[in-house]
C-alpha atoms as a PDB file:
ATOM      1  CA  UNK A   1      46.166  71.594 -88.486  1.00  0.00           C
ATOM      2  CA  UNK A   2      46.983  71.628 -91.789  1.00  0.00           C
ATOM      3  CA  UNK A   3      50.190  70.365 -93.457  1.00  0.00           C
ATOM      4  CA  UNK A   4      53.199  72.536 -92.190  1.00  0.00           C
ATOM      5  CA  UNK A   5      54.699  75.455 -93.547  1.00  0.00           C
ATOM      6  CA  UNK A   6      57.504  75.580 -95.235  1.00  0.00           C
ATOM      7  CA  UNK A   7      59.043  78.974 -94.139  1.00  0.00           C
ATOM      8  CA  UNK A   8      59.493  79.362 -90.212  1.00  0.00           C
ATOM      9  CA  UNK A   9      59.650  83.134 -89.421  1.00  0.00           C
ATOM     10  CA  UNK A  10      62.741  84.035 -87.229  1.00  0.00           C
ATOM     11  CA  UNK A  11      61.257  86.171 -83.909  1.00  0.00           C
ATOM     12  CA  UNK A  12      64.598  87.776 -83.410  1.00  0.00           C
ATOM     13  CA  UNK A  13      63.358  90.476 -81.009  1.00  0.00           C
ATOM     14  CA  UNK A  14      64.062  91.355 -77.584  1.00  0.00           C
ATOM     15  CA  UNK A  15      60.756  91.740 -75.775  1.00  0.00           C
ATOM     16  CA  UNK A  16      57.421  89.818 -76.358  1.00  0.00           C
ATOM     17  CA  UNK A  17      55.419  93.136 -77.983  1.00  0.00           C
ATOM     18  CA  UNK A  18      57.257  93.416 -80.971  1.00  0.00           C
ATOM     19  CA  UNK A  19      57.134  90.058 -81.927  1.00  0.00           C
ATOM     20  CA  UNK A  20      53.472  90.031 -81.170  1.00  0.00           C
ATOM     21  CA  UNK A  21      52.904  92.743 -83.022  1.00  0.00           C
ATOM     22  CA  UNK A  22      54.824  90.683 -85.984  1.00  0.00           C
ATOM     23  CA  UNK A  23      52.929  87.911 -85.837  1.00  0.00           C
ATOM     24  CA  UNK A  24      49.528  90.026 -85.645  1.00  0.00           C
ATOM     25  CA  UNK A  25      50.477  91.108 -89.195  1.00  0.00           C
ATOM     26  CA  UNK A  26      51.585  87.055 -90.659  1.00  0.00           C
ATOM     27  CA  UNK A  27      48.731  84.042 -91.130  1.00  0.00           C
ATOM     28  CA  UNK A  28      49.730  80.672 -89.378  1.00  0.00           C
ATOM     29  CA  UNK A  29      48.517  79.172 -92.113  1.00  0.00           C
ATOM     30  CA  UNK A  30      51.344  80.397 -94.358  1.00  0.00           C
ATOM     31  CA  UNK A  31      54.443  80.113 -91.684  1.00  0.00           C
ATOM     32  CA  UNK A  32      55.524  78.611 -88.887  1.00  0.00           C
ATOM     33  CA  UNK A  33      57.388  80.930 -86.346  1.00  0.00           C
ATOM     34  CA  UNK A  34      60.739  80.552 -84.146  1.00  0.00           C
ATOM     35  CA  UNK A  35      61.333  81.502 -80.694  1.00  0.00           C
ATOM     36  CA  UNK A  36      64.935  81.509 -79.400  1.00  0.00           C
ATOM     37  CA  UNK A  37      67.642  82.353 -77.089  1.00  0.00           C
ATOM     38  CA  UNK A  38      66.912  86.228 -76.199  1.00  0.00           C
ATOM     39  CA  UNK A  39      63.409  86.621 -76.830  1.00  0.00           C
ATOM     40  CA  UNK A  40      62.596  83.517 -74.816  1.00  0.00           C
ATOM     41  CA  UNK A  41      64.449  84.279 -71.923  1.00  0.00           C
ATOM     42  CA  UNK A  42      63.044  88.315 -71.667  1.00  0.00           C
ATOM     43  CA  UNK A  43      59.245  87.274 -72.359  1.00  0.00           C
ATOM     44  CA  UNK A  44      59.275  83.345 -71.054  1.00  0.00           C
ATOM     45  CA  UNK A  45      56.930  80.416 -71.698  1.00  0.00           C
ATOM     46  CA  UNK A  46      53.671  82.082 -71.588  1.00  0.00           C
ATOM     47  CA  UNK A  47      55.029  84.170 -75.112  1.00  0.00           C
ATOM     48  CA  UNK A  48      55.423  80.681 -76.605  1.00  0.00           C
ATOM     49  CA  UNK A  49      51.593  79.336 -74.791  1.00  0.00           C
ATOM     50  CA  UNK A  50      49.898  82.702 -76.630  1.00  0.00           C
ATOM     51  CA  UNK A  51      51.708  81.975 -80.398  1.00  0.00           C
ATOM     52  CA  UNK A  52      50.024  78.568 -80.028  1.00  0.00           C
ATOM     53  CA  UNK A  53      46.973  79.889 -78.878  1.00  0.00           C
ATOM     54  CA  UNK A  54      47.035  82.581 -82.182  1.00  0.00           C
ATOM     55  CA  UNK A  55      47.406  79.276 -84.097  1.00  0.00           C
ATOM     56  CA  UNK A  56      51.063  79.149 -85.069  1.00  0.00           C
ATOM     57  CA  UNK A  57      53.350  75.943 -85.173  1.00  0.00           C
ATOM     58  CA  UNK A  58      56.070  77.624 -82.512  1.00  0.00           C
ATOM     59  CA  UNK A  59      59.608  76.469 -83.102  1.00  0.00           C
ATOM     60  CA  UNK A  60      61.503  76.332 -79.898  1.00  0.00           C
ATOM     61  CA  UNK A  61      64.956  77.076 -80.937  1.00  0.00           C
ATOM     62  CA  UNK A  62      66.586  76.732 -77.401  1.00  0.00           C
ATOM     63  CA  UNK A  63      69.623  73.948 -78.504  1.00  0.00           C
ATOM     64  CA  UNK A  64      69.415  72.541 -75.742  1.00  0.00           C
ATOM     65  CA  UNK A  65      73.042  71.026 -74.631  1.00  0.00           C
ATOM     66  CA  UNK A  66      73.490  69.212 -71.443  1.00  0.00           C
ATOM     67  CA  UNK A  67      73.882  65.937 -68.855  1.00  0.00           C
ATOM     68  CA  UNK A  68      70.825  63.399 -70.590  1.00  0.00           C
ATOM     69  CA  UNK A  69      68.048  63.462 -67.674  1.00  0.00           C
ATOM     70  CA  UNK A  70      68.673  67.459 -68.317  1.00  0.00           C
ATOM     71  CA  UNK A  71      67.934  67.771 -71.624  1.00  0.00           C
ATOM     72  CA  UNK A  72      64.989  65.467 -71.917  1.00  0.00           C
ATOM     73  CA  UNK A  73      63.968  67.209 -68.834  1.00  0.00           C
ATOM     74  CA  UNK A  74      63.545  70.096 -70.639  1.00  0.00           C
ATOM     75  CA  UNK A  75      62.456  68.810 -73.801  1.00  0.00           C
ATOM     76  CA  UNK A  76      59.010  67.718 -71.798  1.00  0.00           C
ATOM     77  CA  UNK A  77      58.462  70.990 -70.785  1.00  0.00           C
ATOM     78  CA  UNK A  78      58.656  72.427 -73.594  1.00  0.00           C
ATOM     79  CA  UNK A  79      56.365  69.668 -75.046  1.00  0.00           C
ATOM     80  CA  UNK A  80      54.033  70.560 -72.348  1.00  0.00           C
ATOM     81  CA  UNK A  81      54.304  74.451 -74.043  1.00  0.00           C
ATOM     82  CA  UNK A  82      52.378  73.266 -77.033  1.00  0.00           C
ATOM     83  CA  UNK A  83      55.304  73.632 -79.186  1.00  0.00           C
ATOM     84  CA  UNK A  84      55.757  72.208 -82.747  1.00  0.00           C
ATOM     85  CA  UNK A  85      59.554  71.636 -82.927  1.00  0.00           C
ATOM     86  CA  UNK A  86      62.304  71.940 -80.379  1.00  0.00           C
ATOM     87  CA  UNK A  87      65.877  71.597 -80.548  1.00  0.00           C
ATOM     88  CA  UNK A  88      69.500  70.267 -79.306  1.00  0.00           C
ATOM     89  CA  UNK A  89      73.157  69.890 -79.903  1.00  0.00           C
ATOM     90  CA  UNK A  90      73.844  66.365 -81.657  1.00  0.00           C
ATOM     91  CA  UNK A  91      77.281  67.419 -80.229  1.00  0.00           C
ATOM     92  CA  UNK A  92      75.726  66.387 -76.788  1.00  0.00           C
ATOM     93  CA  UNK A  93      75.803  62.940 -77.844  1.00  0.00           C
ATOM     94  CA  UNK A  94      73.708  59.558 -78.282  1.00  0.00           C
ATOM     95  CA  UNK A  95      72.979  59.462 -75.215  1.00  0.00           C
ATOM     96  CA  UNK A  96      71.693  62.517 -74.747  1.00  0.00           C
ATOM     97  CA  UNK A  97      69.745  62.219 -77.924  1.00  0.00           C
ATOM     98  CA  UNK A  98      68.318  58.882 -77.009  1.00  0.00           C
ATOM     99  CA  UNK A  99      67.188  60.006 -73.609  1.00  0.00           C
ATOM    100  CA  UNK A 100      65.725  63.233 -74.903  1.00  0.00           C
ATOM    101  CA  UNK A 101      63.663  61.142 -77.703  1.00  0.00           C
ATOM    102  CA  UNK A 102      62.763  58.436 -75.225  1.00  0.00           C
ATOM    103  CA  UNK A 103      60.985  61.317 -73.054  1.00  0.00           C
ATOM    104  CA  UNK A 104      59.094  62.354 -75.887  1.00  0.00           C
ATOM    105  CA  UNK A 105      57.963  58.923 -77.546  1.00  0.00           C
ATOM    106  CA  UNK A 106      56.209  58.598 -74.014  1.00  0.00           C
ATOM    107  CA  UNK A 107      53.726  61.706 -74.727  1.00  0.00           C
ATOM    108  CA  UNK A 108      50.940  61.459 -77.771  1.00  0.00           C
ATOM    109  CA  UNK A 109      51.522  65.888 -78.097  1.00  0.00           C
ATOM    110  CA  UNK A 110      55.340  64.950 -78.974  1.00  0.00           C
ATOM    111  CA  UNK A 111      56.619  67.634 -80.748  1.00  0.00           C
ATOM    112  CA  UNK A 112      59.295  67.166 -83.172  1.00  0.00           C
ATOM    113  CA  UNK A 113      62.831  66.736 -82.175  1.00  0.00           C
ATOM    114  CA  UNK A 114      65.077  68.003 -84.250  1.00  0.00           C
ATOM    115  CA  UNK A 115      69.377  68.247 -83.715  1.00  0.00           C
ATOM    116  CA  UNK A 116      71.638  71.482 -84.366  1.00  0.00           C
ATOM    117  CA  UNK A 117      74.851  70.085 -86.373  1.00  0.00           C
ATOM    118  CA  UNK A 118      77.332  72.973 -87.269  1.00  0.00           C
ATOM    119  CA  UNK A 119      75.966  76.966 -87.094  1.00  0.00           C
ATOM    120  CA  UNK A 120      75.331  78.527 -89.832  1.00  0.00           C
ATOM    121  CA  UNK A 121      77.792  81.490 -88.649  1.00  0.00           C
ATOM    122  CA  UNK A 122      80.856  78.797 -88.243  1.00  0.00           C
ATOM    123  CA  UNK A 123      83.203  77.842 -91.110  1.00  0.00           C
ATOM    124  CA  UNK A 124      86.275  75.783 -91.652  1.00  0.00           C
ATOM    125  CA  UNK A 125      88.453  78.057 -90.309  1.00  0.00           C
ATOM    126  CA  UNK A 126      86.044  78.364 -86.848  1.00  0.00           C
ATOM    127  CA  UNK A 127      85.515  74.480 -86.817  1.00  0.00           C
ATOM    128  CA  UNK A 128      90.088  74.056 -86.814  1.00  0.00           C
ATOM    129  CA  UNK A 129      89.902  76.302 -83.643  1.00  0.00           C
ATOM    130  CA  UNK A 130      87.583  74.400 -81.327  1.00  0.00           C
ATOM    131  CA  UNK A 131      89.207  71.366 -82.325  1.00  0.00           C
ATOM    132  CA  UNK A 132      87.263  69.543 -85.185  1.00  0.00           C
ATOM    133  CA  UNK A 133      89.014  69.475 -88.732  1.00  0.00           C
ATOM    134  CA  UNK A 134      86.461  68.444 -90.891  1.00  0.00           C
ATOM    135  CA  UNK A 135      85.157  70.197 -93.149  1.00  0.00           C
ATOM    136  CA  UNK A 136      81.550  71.716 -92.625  1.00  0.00           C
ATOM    137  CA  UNK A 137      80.189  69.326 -94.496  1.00  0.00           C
ATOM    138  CA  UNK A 138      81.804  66.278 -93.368  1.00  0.00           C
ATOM    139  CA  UNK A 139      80.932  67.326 -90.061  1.00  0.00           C
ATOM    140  CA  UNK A 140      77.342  67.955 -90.866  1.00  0.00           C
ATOM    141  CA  UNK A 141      77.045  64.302 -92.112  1.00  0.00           C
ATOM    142  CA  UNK A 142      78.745  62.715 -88.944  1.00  0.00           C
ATOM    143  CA  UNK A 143      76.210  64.393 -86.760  1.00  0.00           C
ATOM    144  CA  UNK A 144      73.473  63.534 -89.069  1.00  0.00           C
ATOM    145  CA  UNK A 145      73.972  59.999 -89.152  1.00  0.00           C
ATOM    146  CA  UNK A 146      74.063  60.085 -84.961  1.00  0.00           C
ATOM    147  CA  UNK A 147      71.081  62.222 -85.149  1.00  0.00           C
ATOM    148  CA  UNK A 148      69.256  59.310 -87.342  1.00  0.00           C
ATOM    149  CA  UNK A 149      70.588  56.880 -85.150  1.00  0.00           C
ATOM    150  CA  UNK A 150      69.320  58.320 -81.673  1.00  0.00           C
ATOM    151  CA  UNK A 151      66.105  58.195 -83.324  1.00  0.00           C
ATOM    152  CA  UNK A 152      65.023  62.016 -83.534  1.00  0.00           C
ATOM    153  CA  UNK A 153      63.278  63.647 -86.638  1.00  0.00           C
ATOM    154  CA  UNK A 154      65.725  65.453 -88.593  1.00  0.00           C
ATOM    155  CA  UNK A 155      68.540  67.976 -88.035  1.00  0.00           C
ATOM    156  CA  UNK A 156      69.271  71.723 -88.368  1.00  0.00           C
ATOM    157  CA  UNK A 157      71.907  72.356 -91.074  1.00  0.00           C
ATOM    158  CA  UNK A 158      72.998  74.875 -93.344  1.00  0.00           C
ATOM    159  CA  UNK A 159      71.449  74.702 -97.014  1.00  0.00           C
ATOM    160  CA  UNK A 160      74.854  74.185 -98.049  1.00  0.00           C
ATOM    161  CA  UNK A 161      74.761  71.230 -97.078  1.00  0.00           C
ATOM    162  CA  UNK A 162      70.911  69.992 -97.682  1.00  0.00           C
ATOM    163  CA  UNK A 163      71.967  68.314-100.978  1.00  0.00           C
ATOM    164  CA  UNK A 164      74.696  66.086 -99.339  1.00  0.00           C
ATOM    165  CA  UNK A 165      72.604  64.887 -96.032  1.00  0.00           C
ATOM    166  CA  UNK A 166      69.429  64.331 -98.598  1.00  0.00           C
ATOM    167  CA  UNK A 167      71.133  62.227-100.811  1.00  0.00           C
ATOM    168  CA  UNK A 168      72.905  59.711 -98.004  1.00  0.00           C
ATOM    169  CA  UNK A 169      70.002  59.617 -95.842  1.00  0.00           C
ATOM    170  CA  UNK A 170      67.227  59.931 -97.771  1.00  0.00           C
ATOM    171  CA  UNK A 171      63.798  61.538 -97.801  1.00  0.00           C
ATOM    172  CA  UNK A 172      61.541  61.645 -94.330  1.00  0.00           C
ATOM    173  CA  UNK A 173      64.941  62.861 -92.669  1.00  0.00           C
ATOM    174  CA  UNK A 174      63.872  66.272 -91.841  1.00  0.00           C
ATOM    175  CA  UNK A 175      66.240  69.739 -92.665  1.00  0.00           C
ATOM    176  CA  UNK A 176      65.684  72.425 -90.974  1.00  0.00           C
ATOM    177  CA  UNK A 177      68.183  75.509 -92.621  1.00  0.00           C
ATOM    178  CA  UNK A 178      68.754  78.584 -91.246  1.00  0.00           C
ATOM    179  CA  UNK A 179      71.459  81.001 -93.146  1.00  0.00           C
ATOM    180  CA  UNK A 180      68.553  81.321 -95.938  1.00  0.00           C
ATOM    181  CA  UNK A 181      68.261  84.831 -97.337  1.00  0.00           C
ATOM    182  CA  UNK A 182      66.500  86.096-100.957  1.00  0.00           C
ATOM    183  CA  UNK A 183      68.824  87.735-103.549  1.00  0.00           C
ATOM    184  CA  UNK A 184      69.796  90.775-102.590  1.00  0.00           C
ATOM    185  CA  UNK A 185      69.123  90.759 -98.854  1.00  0.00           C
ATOM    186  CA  UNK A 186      72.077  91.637 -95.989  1.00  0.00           C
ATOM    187  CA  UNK A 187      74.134  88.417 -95.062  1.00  0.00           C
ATOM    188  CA  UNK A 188      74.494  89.416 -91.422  1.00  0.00           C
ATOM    189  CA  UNK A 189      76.111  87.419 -89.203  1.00  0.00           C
ATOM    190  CA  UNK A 190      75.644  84.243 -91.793  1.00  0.00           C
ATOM    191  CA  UNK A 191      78.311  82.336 -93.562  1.00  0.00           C
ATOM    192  CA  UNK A 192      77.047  79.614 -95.401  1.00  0.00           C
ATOM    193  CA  UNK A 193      74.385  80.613 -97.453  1.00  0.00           C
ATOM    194  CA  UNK A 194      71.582  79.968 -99.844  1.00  0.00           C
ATOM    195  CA  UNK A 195      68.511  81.886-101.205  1.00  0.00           C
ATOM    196  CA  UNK A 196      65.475  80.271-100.593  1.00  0.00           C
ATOM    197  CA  UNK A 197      65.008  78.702-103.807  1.00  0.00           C
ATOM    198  CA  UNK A 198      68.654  77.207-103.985  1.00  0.00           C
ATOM    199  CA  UNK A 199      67.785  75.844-100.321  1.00  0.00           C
ATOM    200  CA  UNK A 200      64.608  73.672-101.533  1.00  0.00           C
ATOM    201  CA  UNK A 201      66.151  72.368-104.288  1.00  0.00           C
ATOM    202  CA  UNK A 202      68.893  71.468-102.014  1.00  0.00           C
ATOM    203  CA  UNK A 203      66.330  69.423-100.257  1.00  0.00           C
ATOM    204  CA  UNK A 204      65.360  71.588 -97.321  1.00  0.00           C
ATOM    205  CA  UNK A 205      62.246  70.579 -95.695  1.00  0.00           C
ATOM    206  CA  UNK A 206      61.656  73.906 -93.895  1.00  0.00           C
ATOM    207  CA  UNK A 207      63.707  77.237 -94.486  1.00  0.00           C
ATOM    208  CA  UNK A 208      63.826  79.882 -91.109  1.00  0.00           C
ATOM    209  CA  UNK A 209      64.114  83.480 -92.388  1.00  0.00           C
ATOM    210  CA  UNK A 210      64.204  85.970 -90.046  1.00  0.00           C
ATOM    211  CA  UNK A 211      65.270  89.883 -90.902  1.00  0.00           C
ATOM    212  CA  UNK A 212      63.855  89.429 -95.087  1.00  0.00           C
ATOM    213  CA  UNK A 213      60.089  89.066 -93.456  1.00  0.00           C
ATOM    214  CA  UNK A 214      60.667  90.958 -89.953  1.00  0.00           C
ATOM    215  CA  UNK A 215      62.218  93.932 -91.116  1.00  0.00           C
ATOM    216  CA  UNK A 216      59.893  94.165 -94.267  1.00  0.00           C
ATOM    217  CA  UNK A 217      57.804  97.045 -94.734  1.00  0.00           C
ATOM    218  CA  UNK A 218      55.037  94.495 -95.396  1.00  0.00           C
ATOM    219  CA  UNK A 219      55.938  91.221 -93.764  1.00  0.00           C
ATOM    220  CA  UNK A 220      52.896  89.559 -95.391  1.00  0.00           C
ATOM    221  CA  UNK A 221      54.020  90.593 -98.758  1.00  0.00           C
ATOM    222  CA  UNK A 222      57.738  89.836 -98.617  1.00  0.00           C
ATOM    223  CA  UNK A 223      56.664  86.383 -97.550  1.00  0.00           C
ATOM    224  CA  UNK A 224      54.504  85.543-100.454  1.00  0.00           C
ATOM    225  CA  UNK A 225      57.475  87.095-102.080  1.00  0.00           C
ATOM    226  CA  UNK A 226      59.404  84.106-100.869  1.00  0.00           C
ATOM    227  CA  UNK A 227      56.516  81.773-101.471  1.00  0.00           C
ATOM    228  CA  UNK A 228      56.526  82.541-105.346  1.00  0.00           C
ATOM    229  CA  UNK A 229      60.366  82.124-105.168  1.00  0.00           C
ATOM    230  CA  UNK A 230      59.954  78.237-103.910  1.00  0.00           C
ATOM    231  CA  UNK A 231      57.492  77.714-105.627  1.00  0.00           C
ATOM    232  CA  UNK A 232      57.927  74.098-107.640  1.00  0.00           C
ATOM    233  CA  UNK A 233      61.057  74.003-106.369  1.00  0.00           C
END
C-alpha cells in the first residue's frame, strides 16, 4: 500500500449499509476510515474484514480498557481482522500497554498500536470531577510519555495539544486527533478543537473527521476540500 492517509474518515453510523454505502462513494487511496463503538458492535468483525477487502486502512477505534492478558487478547484479534490501527486507554496502565504491545511485536501483520489520553469531549472542569487536576494538557503529556515508554506507536490526543506532545517527544511519535472540524462546521459534542489546518501545523500525524465528509452532499468533494486546506501545512 501506499504511504497512509492523512485524514481517517469517522464511520459514525449505526448499521453496516450506510457506512458501506459511504465508503462506496470515498477512494482508499485518499483516506483511511474508523470503525468504533456502535457501528462495530451492530455490524461486527466481518464489516471491518470487507473495508479491508475494498482496500481501506480500517482504524479500529474500540479503546480497549481492561486486566493485561484482556486487552492484548483482543488486540490479536483484531490484528487478525486486517486492521491498520487499533486502540486503548493509556489510563489502563504500563502494564497493560506492555502486554498489549508484546502480543503484537510477536505477529509480522502488527497493526499499529496507538493509546487514547484525554477525550476530546472532556475539559478541565470534567477531568476535577473524576479525580485528576491537571490540566488537559498536562495530562495529555503524562500519558504520552507512558505511552512512549510501554513501547506503542503514538497516542490519540486532541489537536490542542499536538504542538506540546510534538515538541517534548519528538517526531516518529505518532498523533492521532480527533475534535478536528473545517471553519464553519457544527462543534457537536467536541470541546477542544482545531480546524484541520491548525491541527497539522500543530503536528498531527493523522486528523479523524467524521460528520464534515459523512454528512456532505459530496463526501468526495468535501474531502479534497480538506485536502487543499492541509495542504503544505
Amino acid at each position: 500500500m501506499t504511504a497512509a492517509p492523512k485524514i481517517i474518515v469517522a464511520l459514525d453510523y449505526p448499521a453496516a449499509t450506510p457506512a458501506l454505502a459511504l465508503t462506496s462513494r470515498l477512494d482508499p487511496q485518499r483516506c483511511a476510515v474508523k470503525v468504533g463503538k456502535e457501528l462495530f458492535t451492530r455490524a461486527g468483525p466481518g464489516l471491518v474484514e470487507t473495508l479491508v477487502d475494498r482496500g481501506f486502512r480500517v482504524f479500529l477505534d474500540l479503546k480497549f480498557h481492561d486486566i493485561p492478558n484482556t486487552v492484548a487478547a483482543a488486540c490479536d484479534a483484531a490484528a487478525d481482522l486486517g486492521v491498520w490501527m487499533v486502540n486503548l486507554h493509556a489510563s489502563g496502565g504500563r502494564r497493560m500497554m506492555e502486554a498489549a504491545q508484546e502480543r503484537l511485536a510477536a505477529r509480522t501483520d502488527a497493526p499499529l498500536l496507538i493509546a487514547v489520553t484525554v477525550l476530546t469531549s472532556l475539559d478541565r472542569d470534567d477531568l476535577i470531577e473524576i479525580g485528576c487536576p491537571d490540566e488537559p494538557v498536562a495530562r495529555v503529556l503524562r500519558l504520552a510519555r507512558l505511552t512512549r515508554a510501554a513501547g506503542l506507536a503514538g497516542i490519540v490526543c486532541s489537536p490542542q495539544e499536538a504542538a506540546a506532545v510534538r515538541a517534548e517527544l519528538g517526531p516518529g511519535f505518532r498523533l492521532v486527533t480527533p475534535g478536528v472540524r473545517p471553519a464553519g462546521a457544527a462543534v457537536g459534542d467536541q470541546r477542544r478543537i482545531m480546524t484541520p489546518r491548525e491541527a497539522m501545523v500543530a503536528g498531527a500525524d493523522y486528523l479523524v473527521i467524521g460528520r464534515p465528509v459523512t454528512a456532505a452532499s459530496d463526501p468526495l468533494a468535501a474531502l479534497a476540500a480538506i485536502e487543499a486546506e492541509i495542504a503544505g501545512a
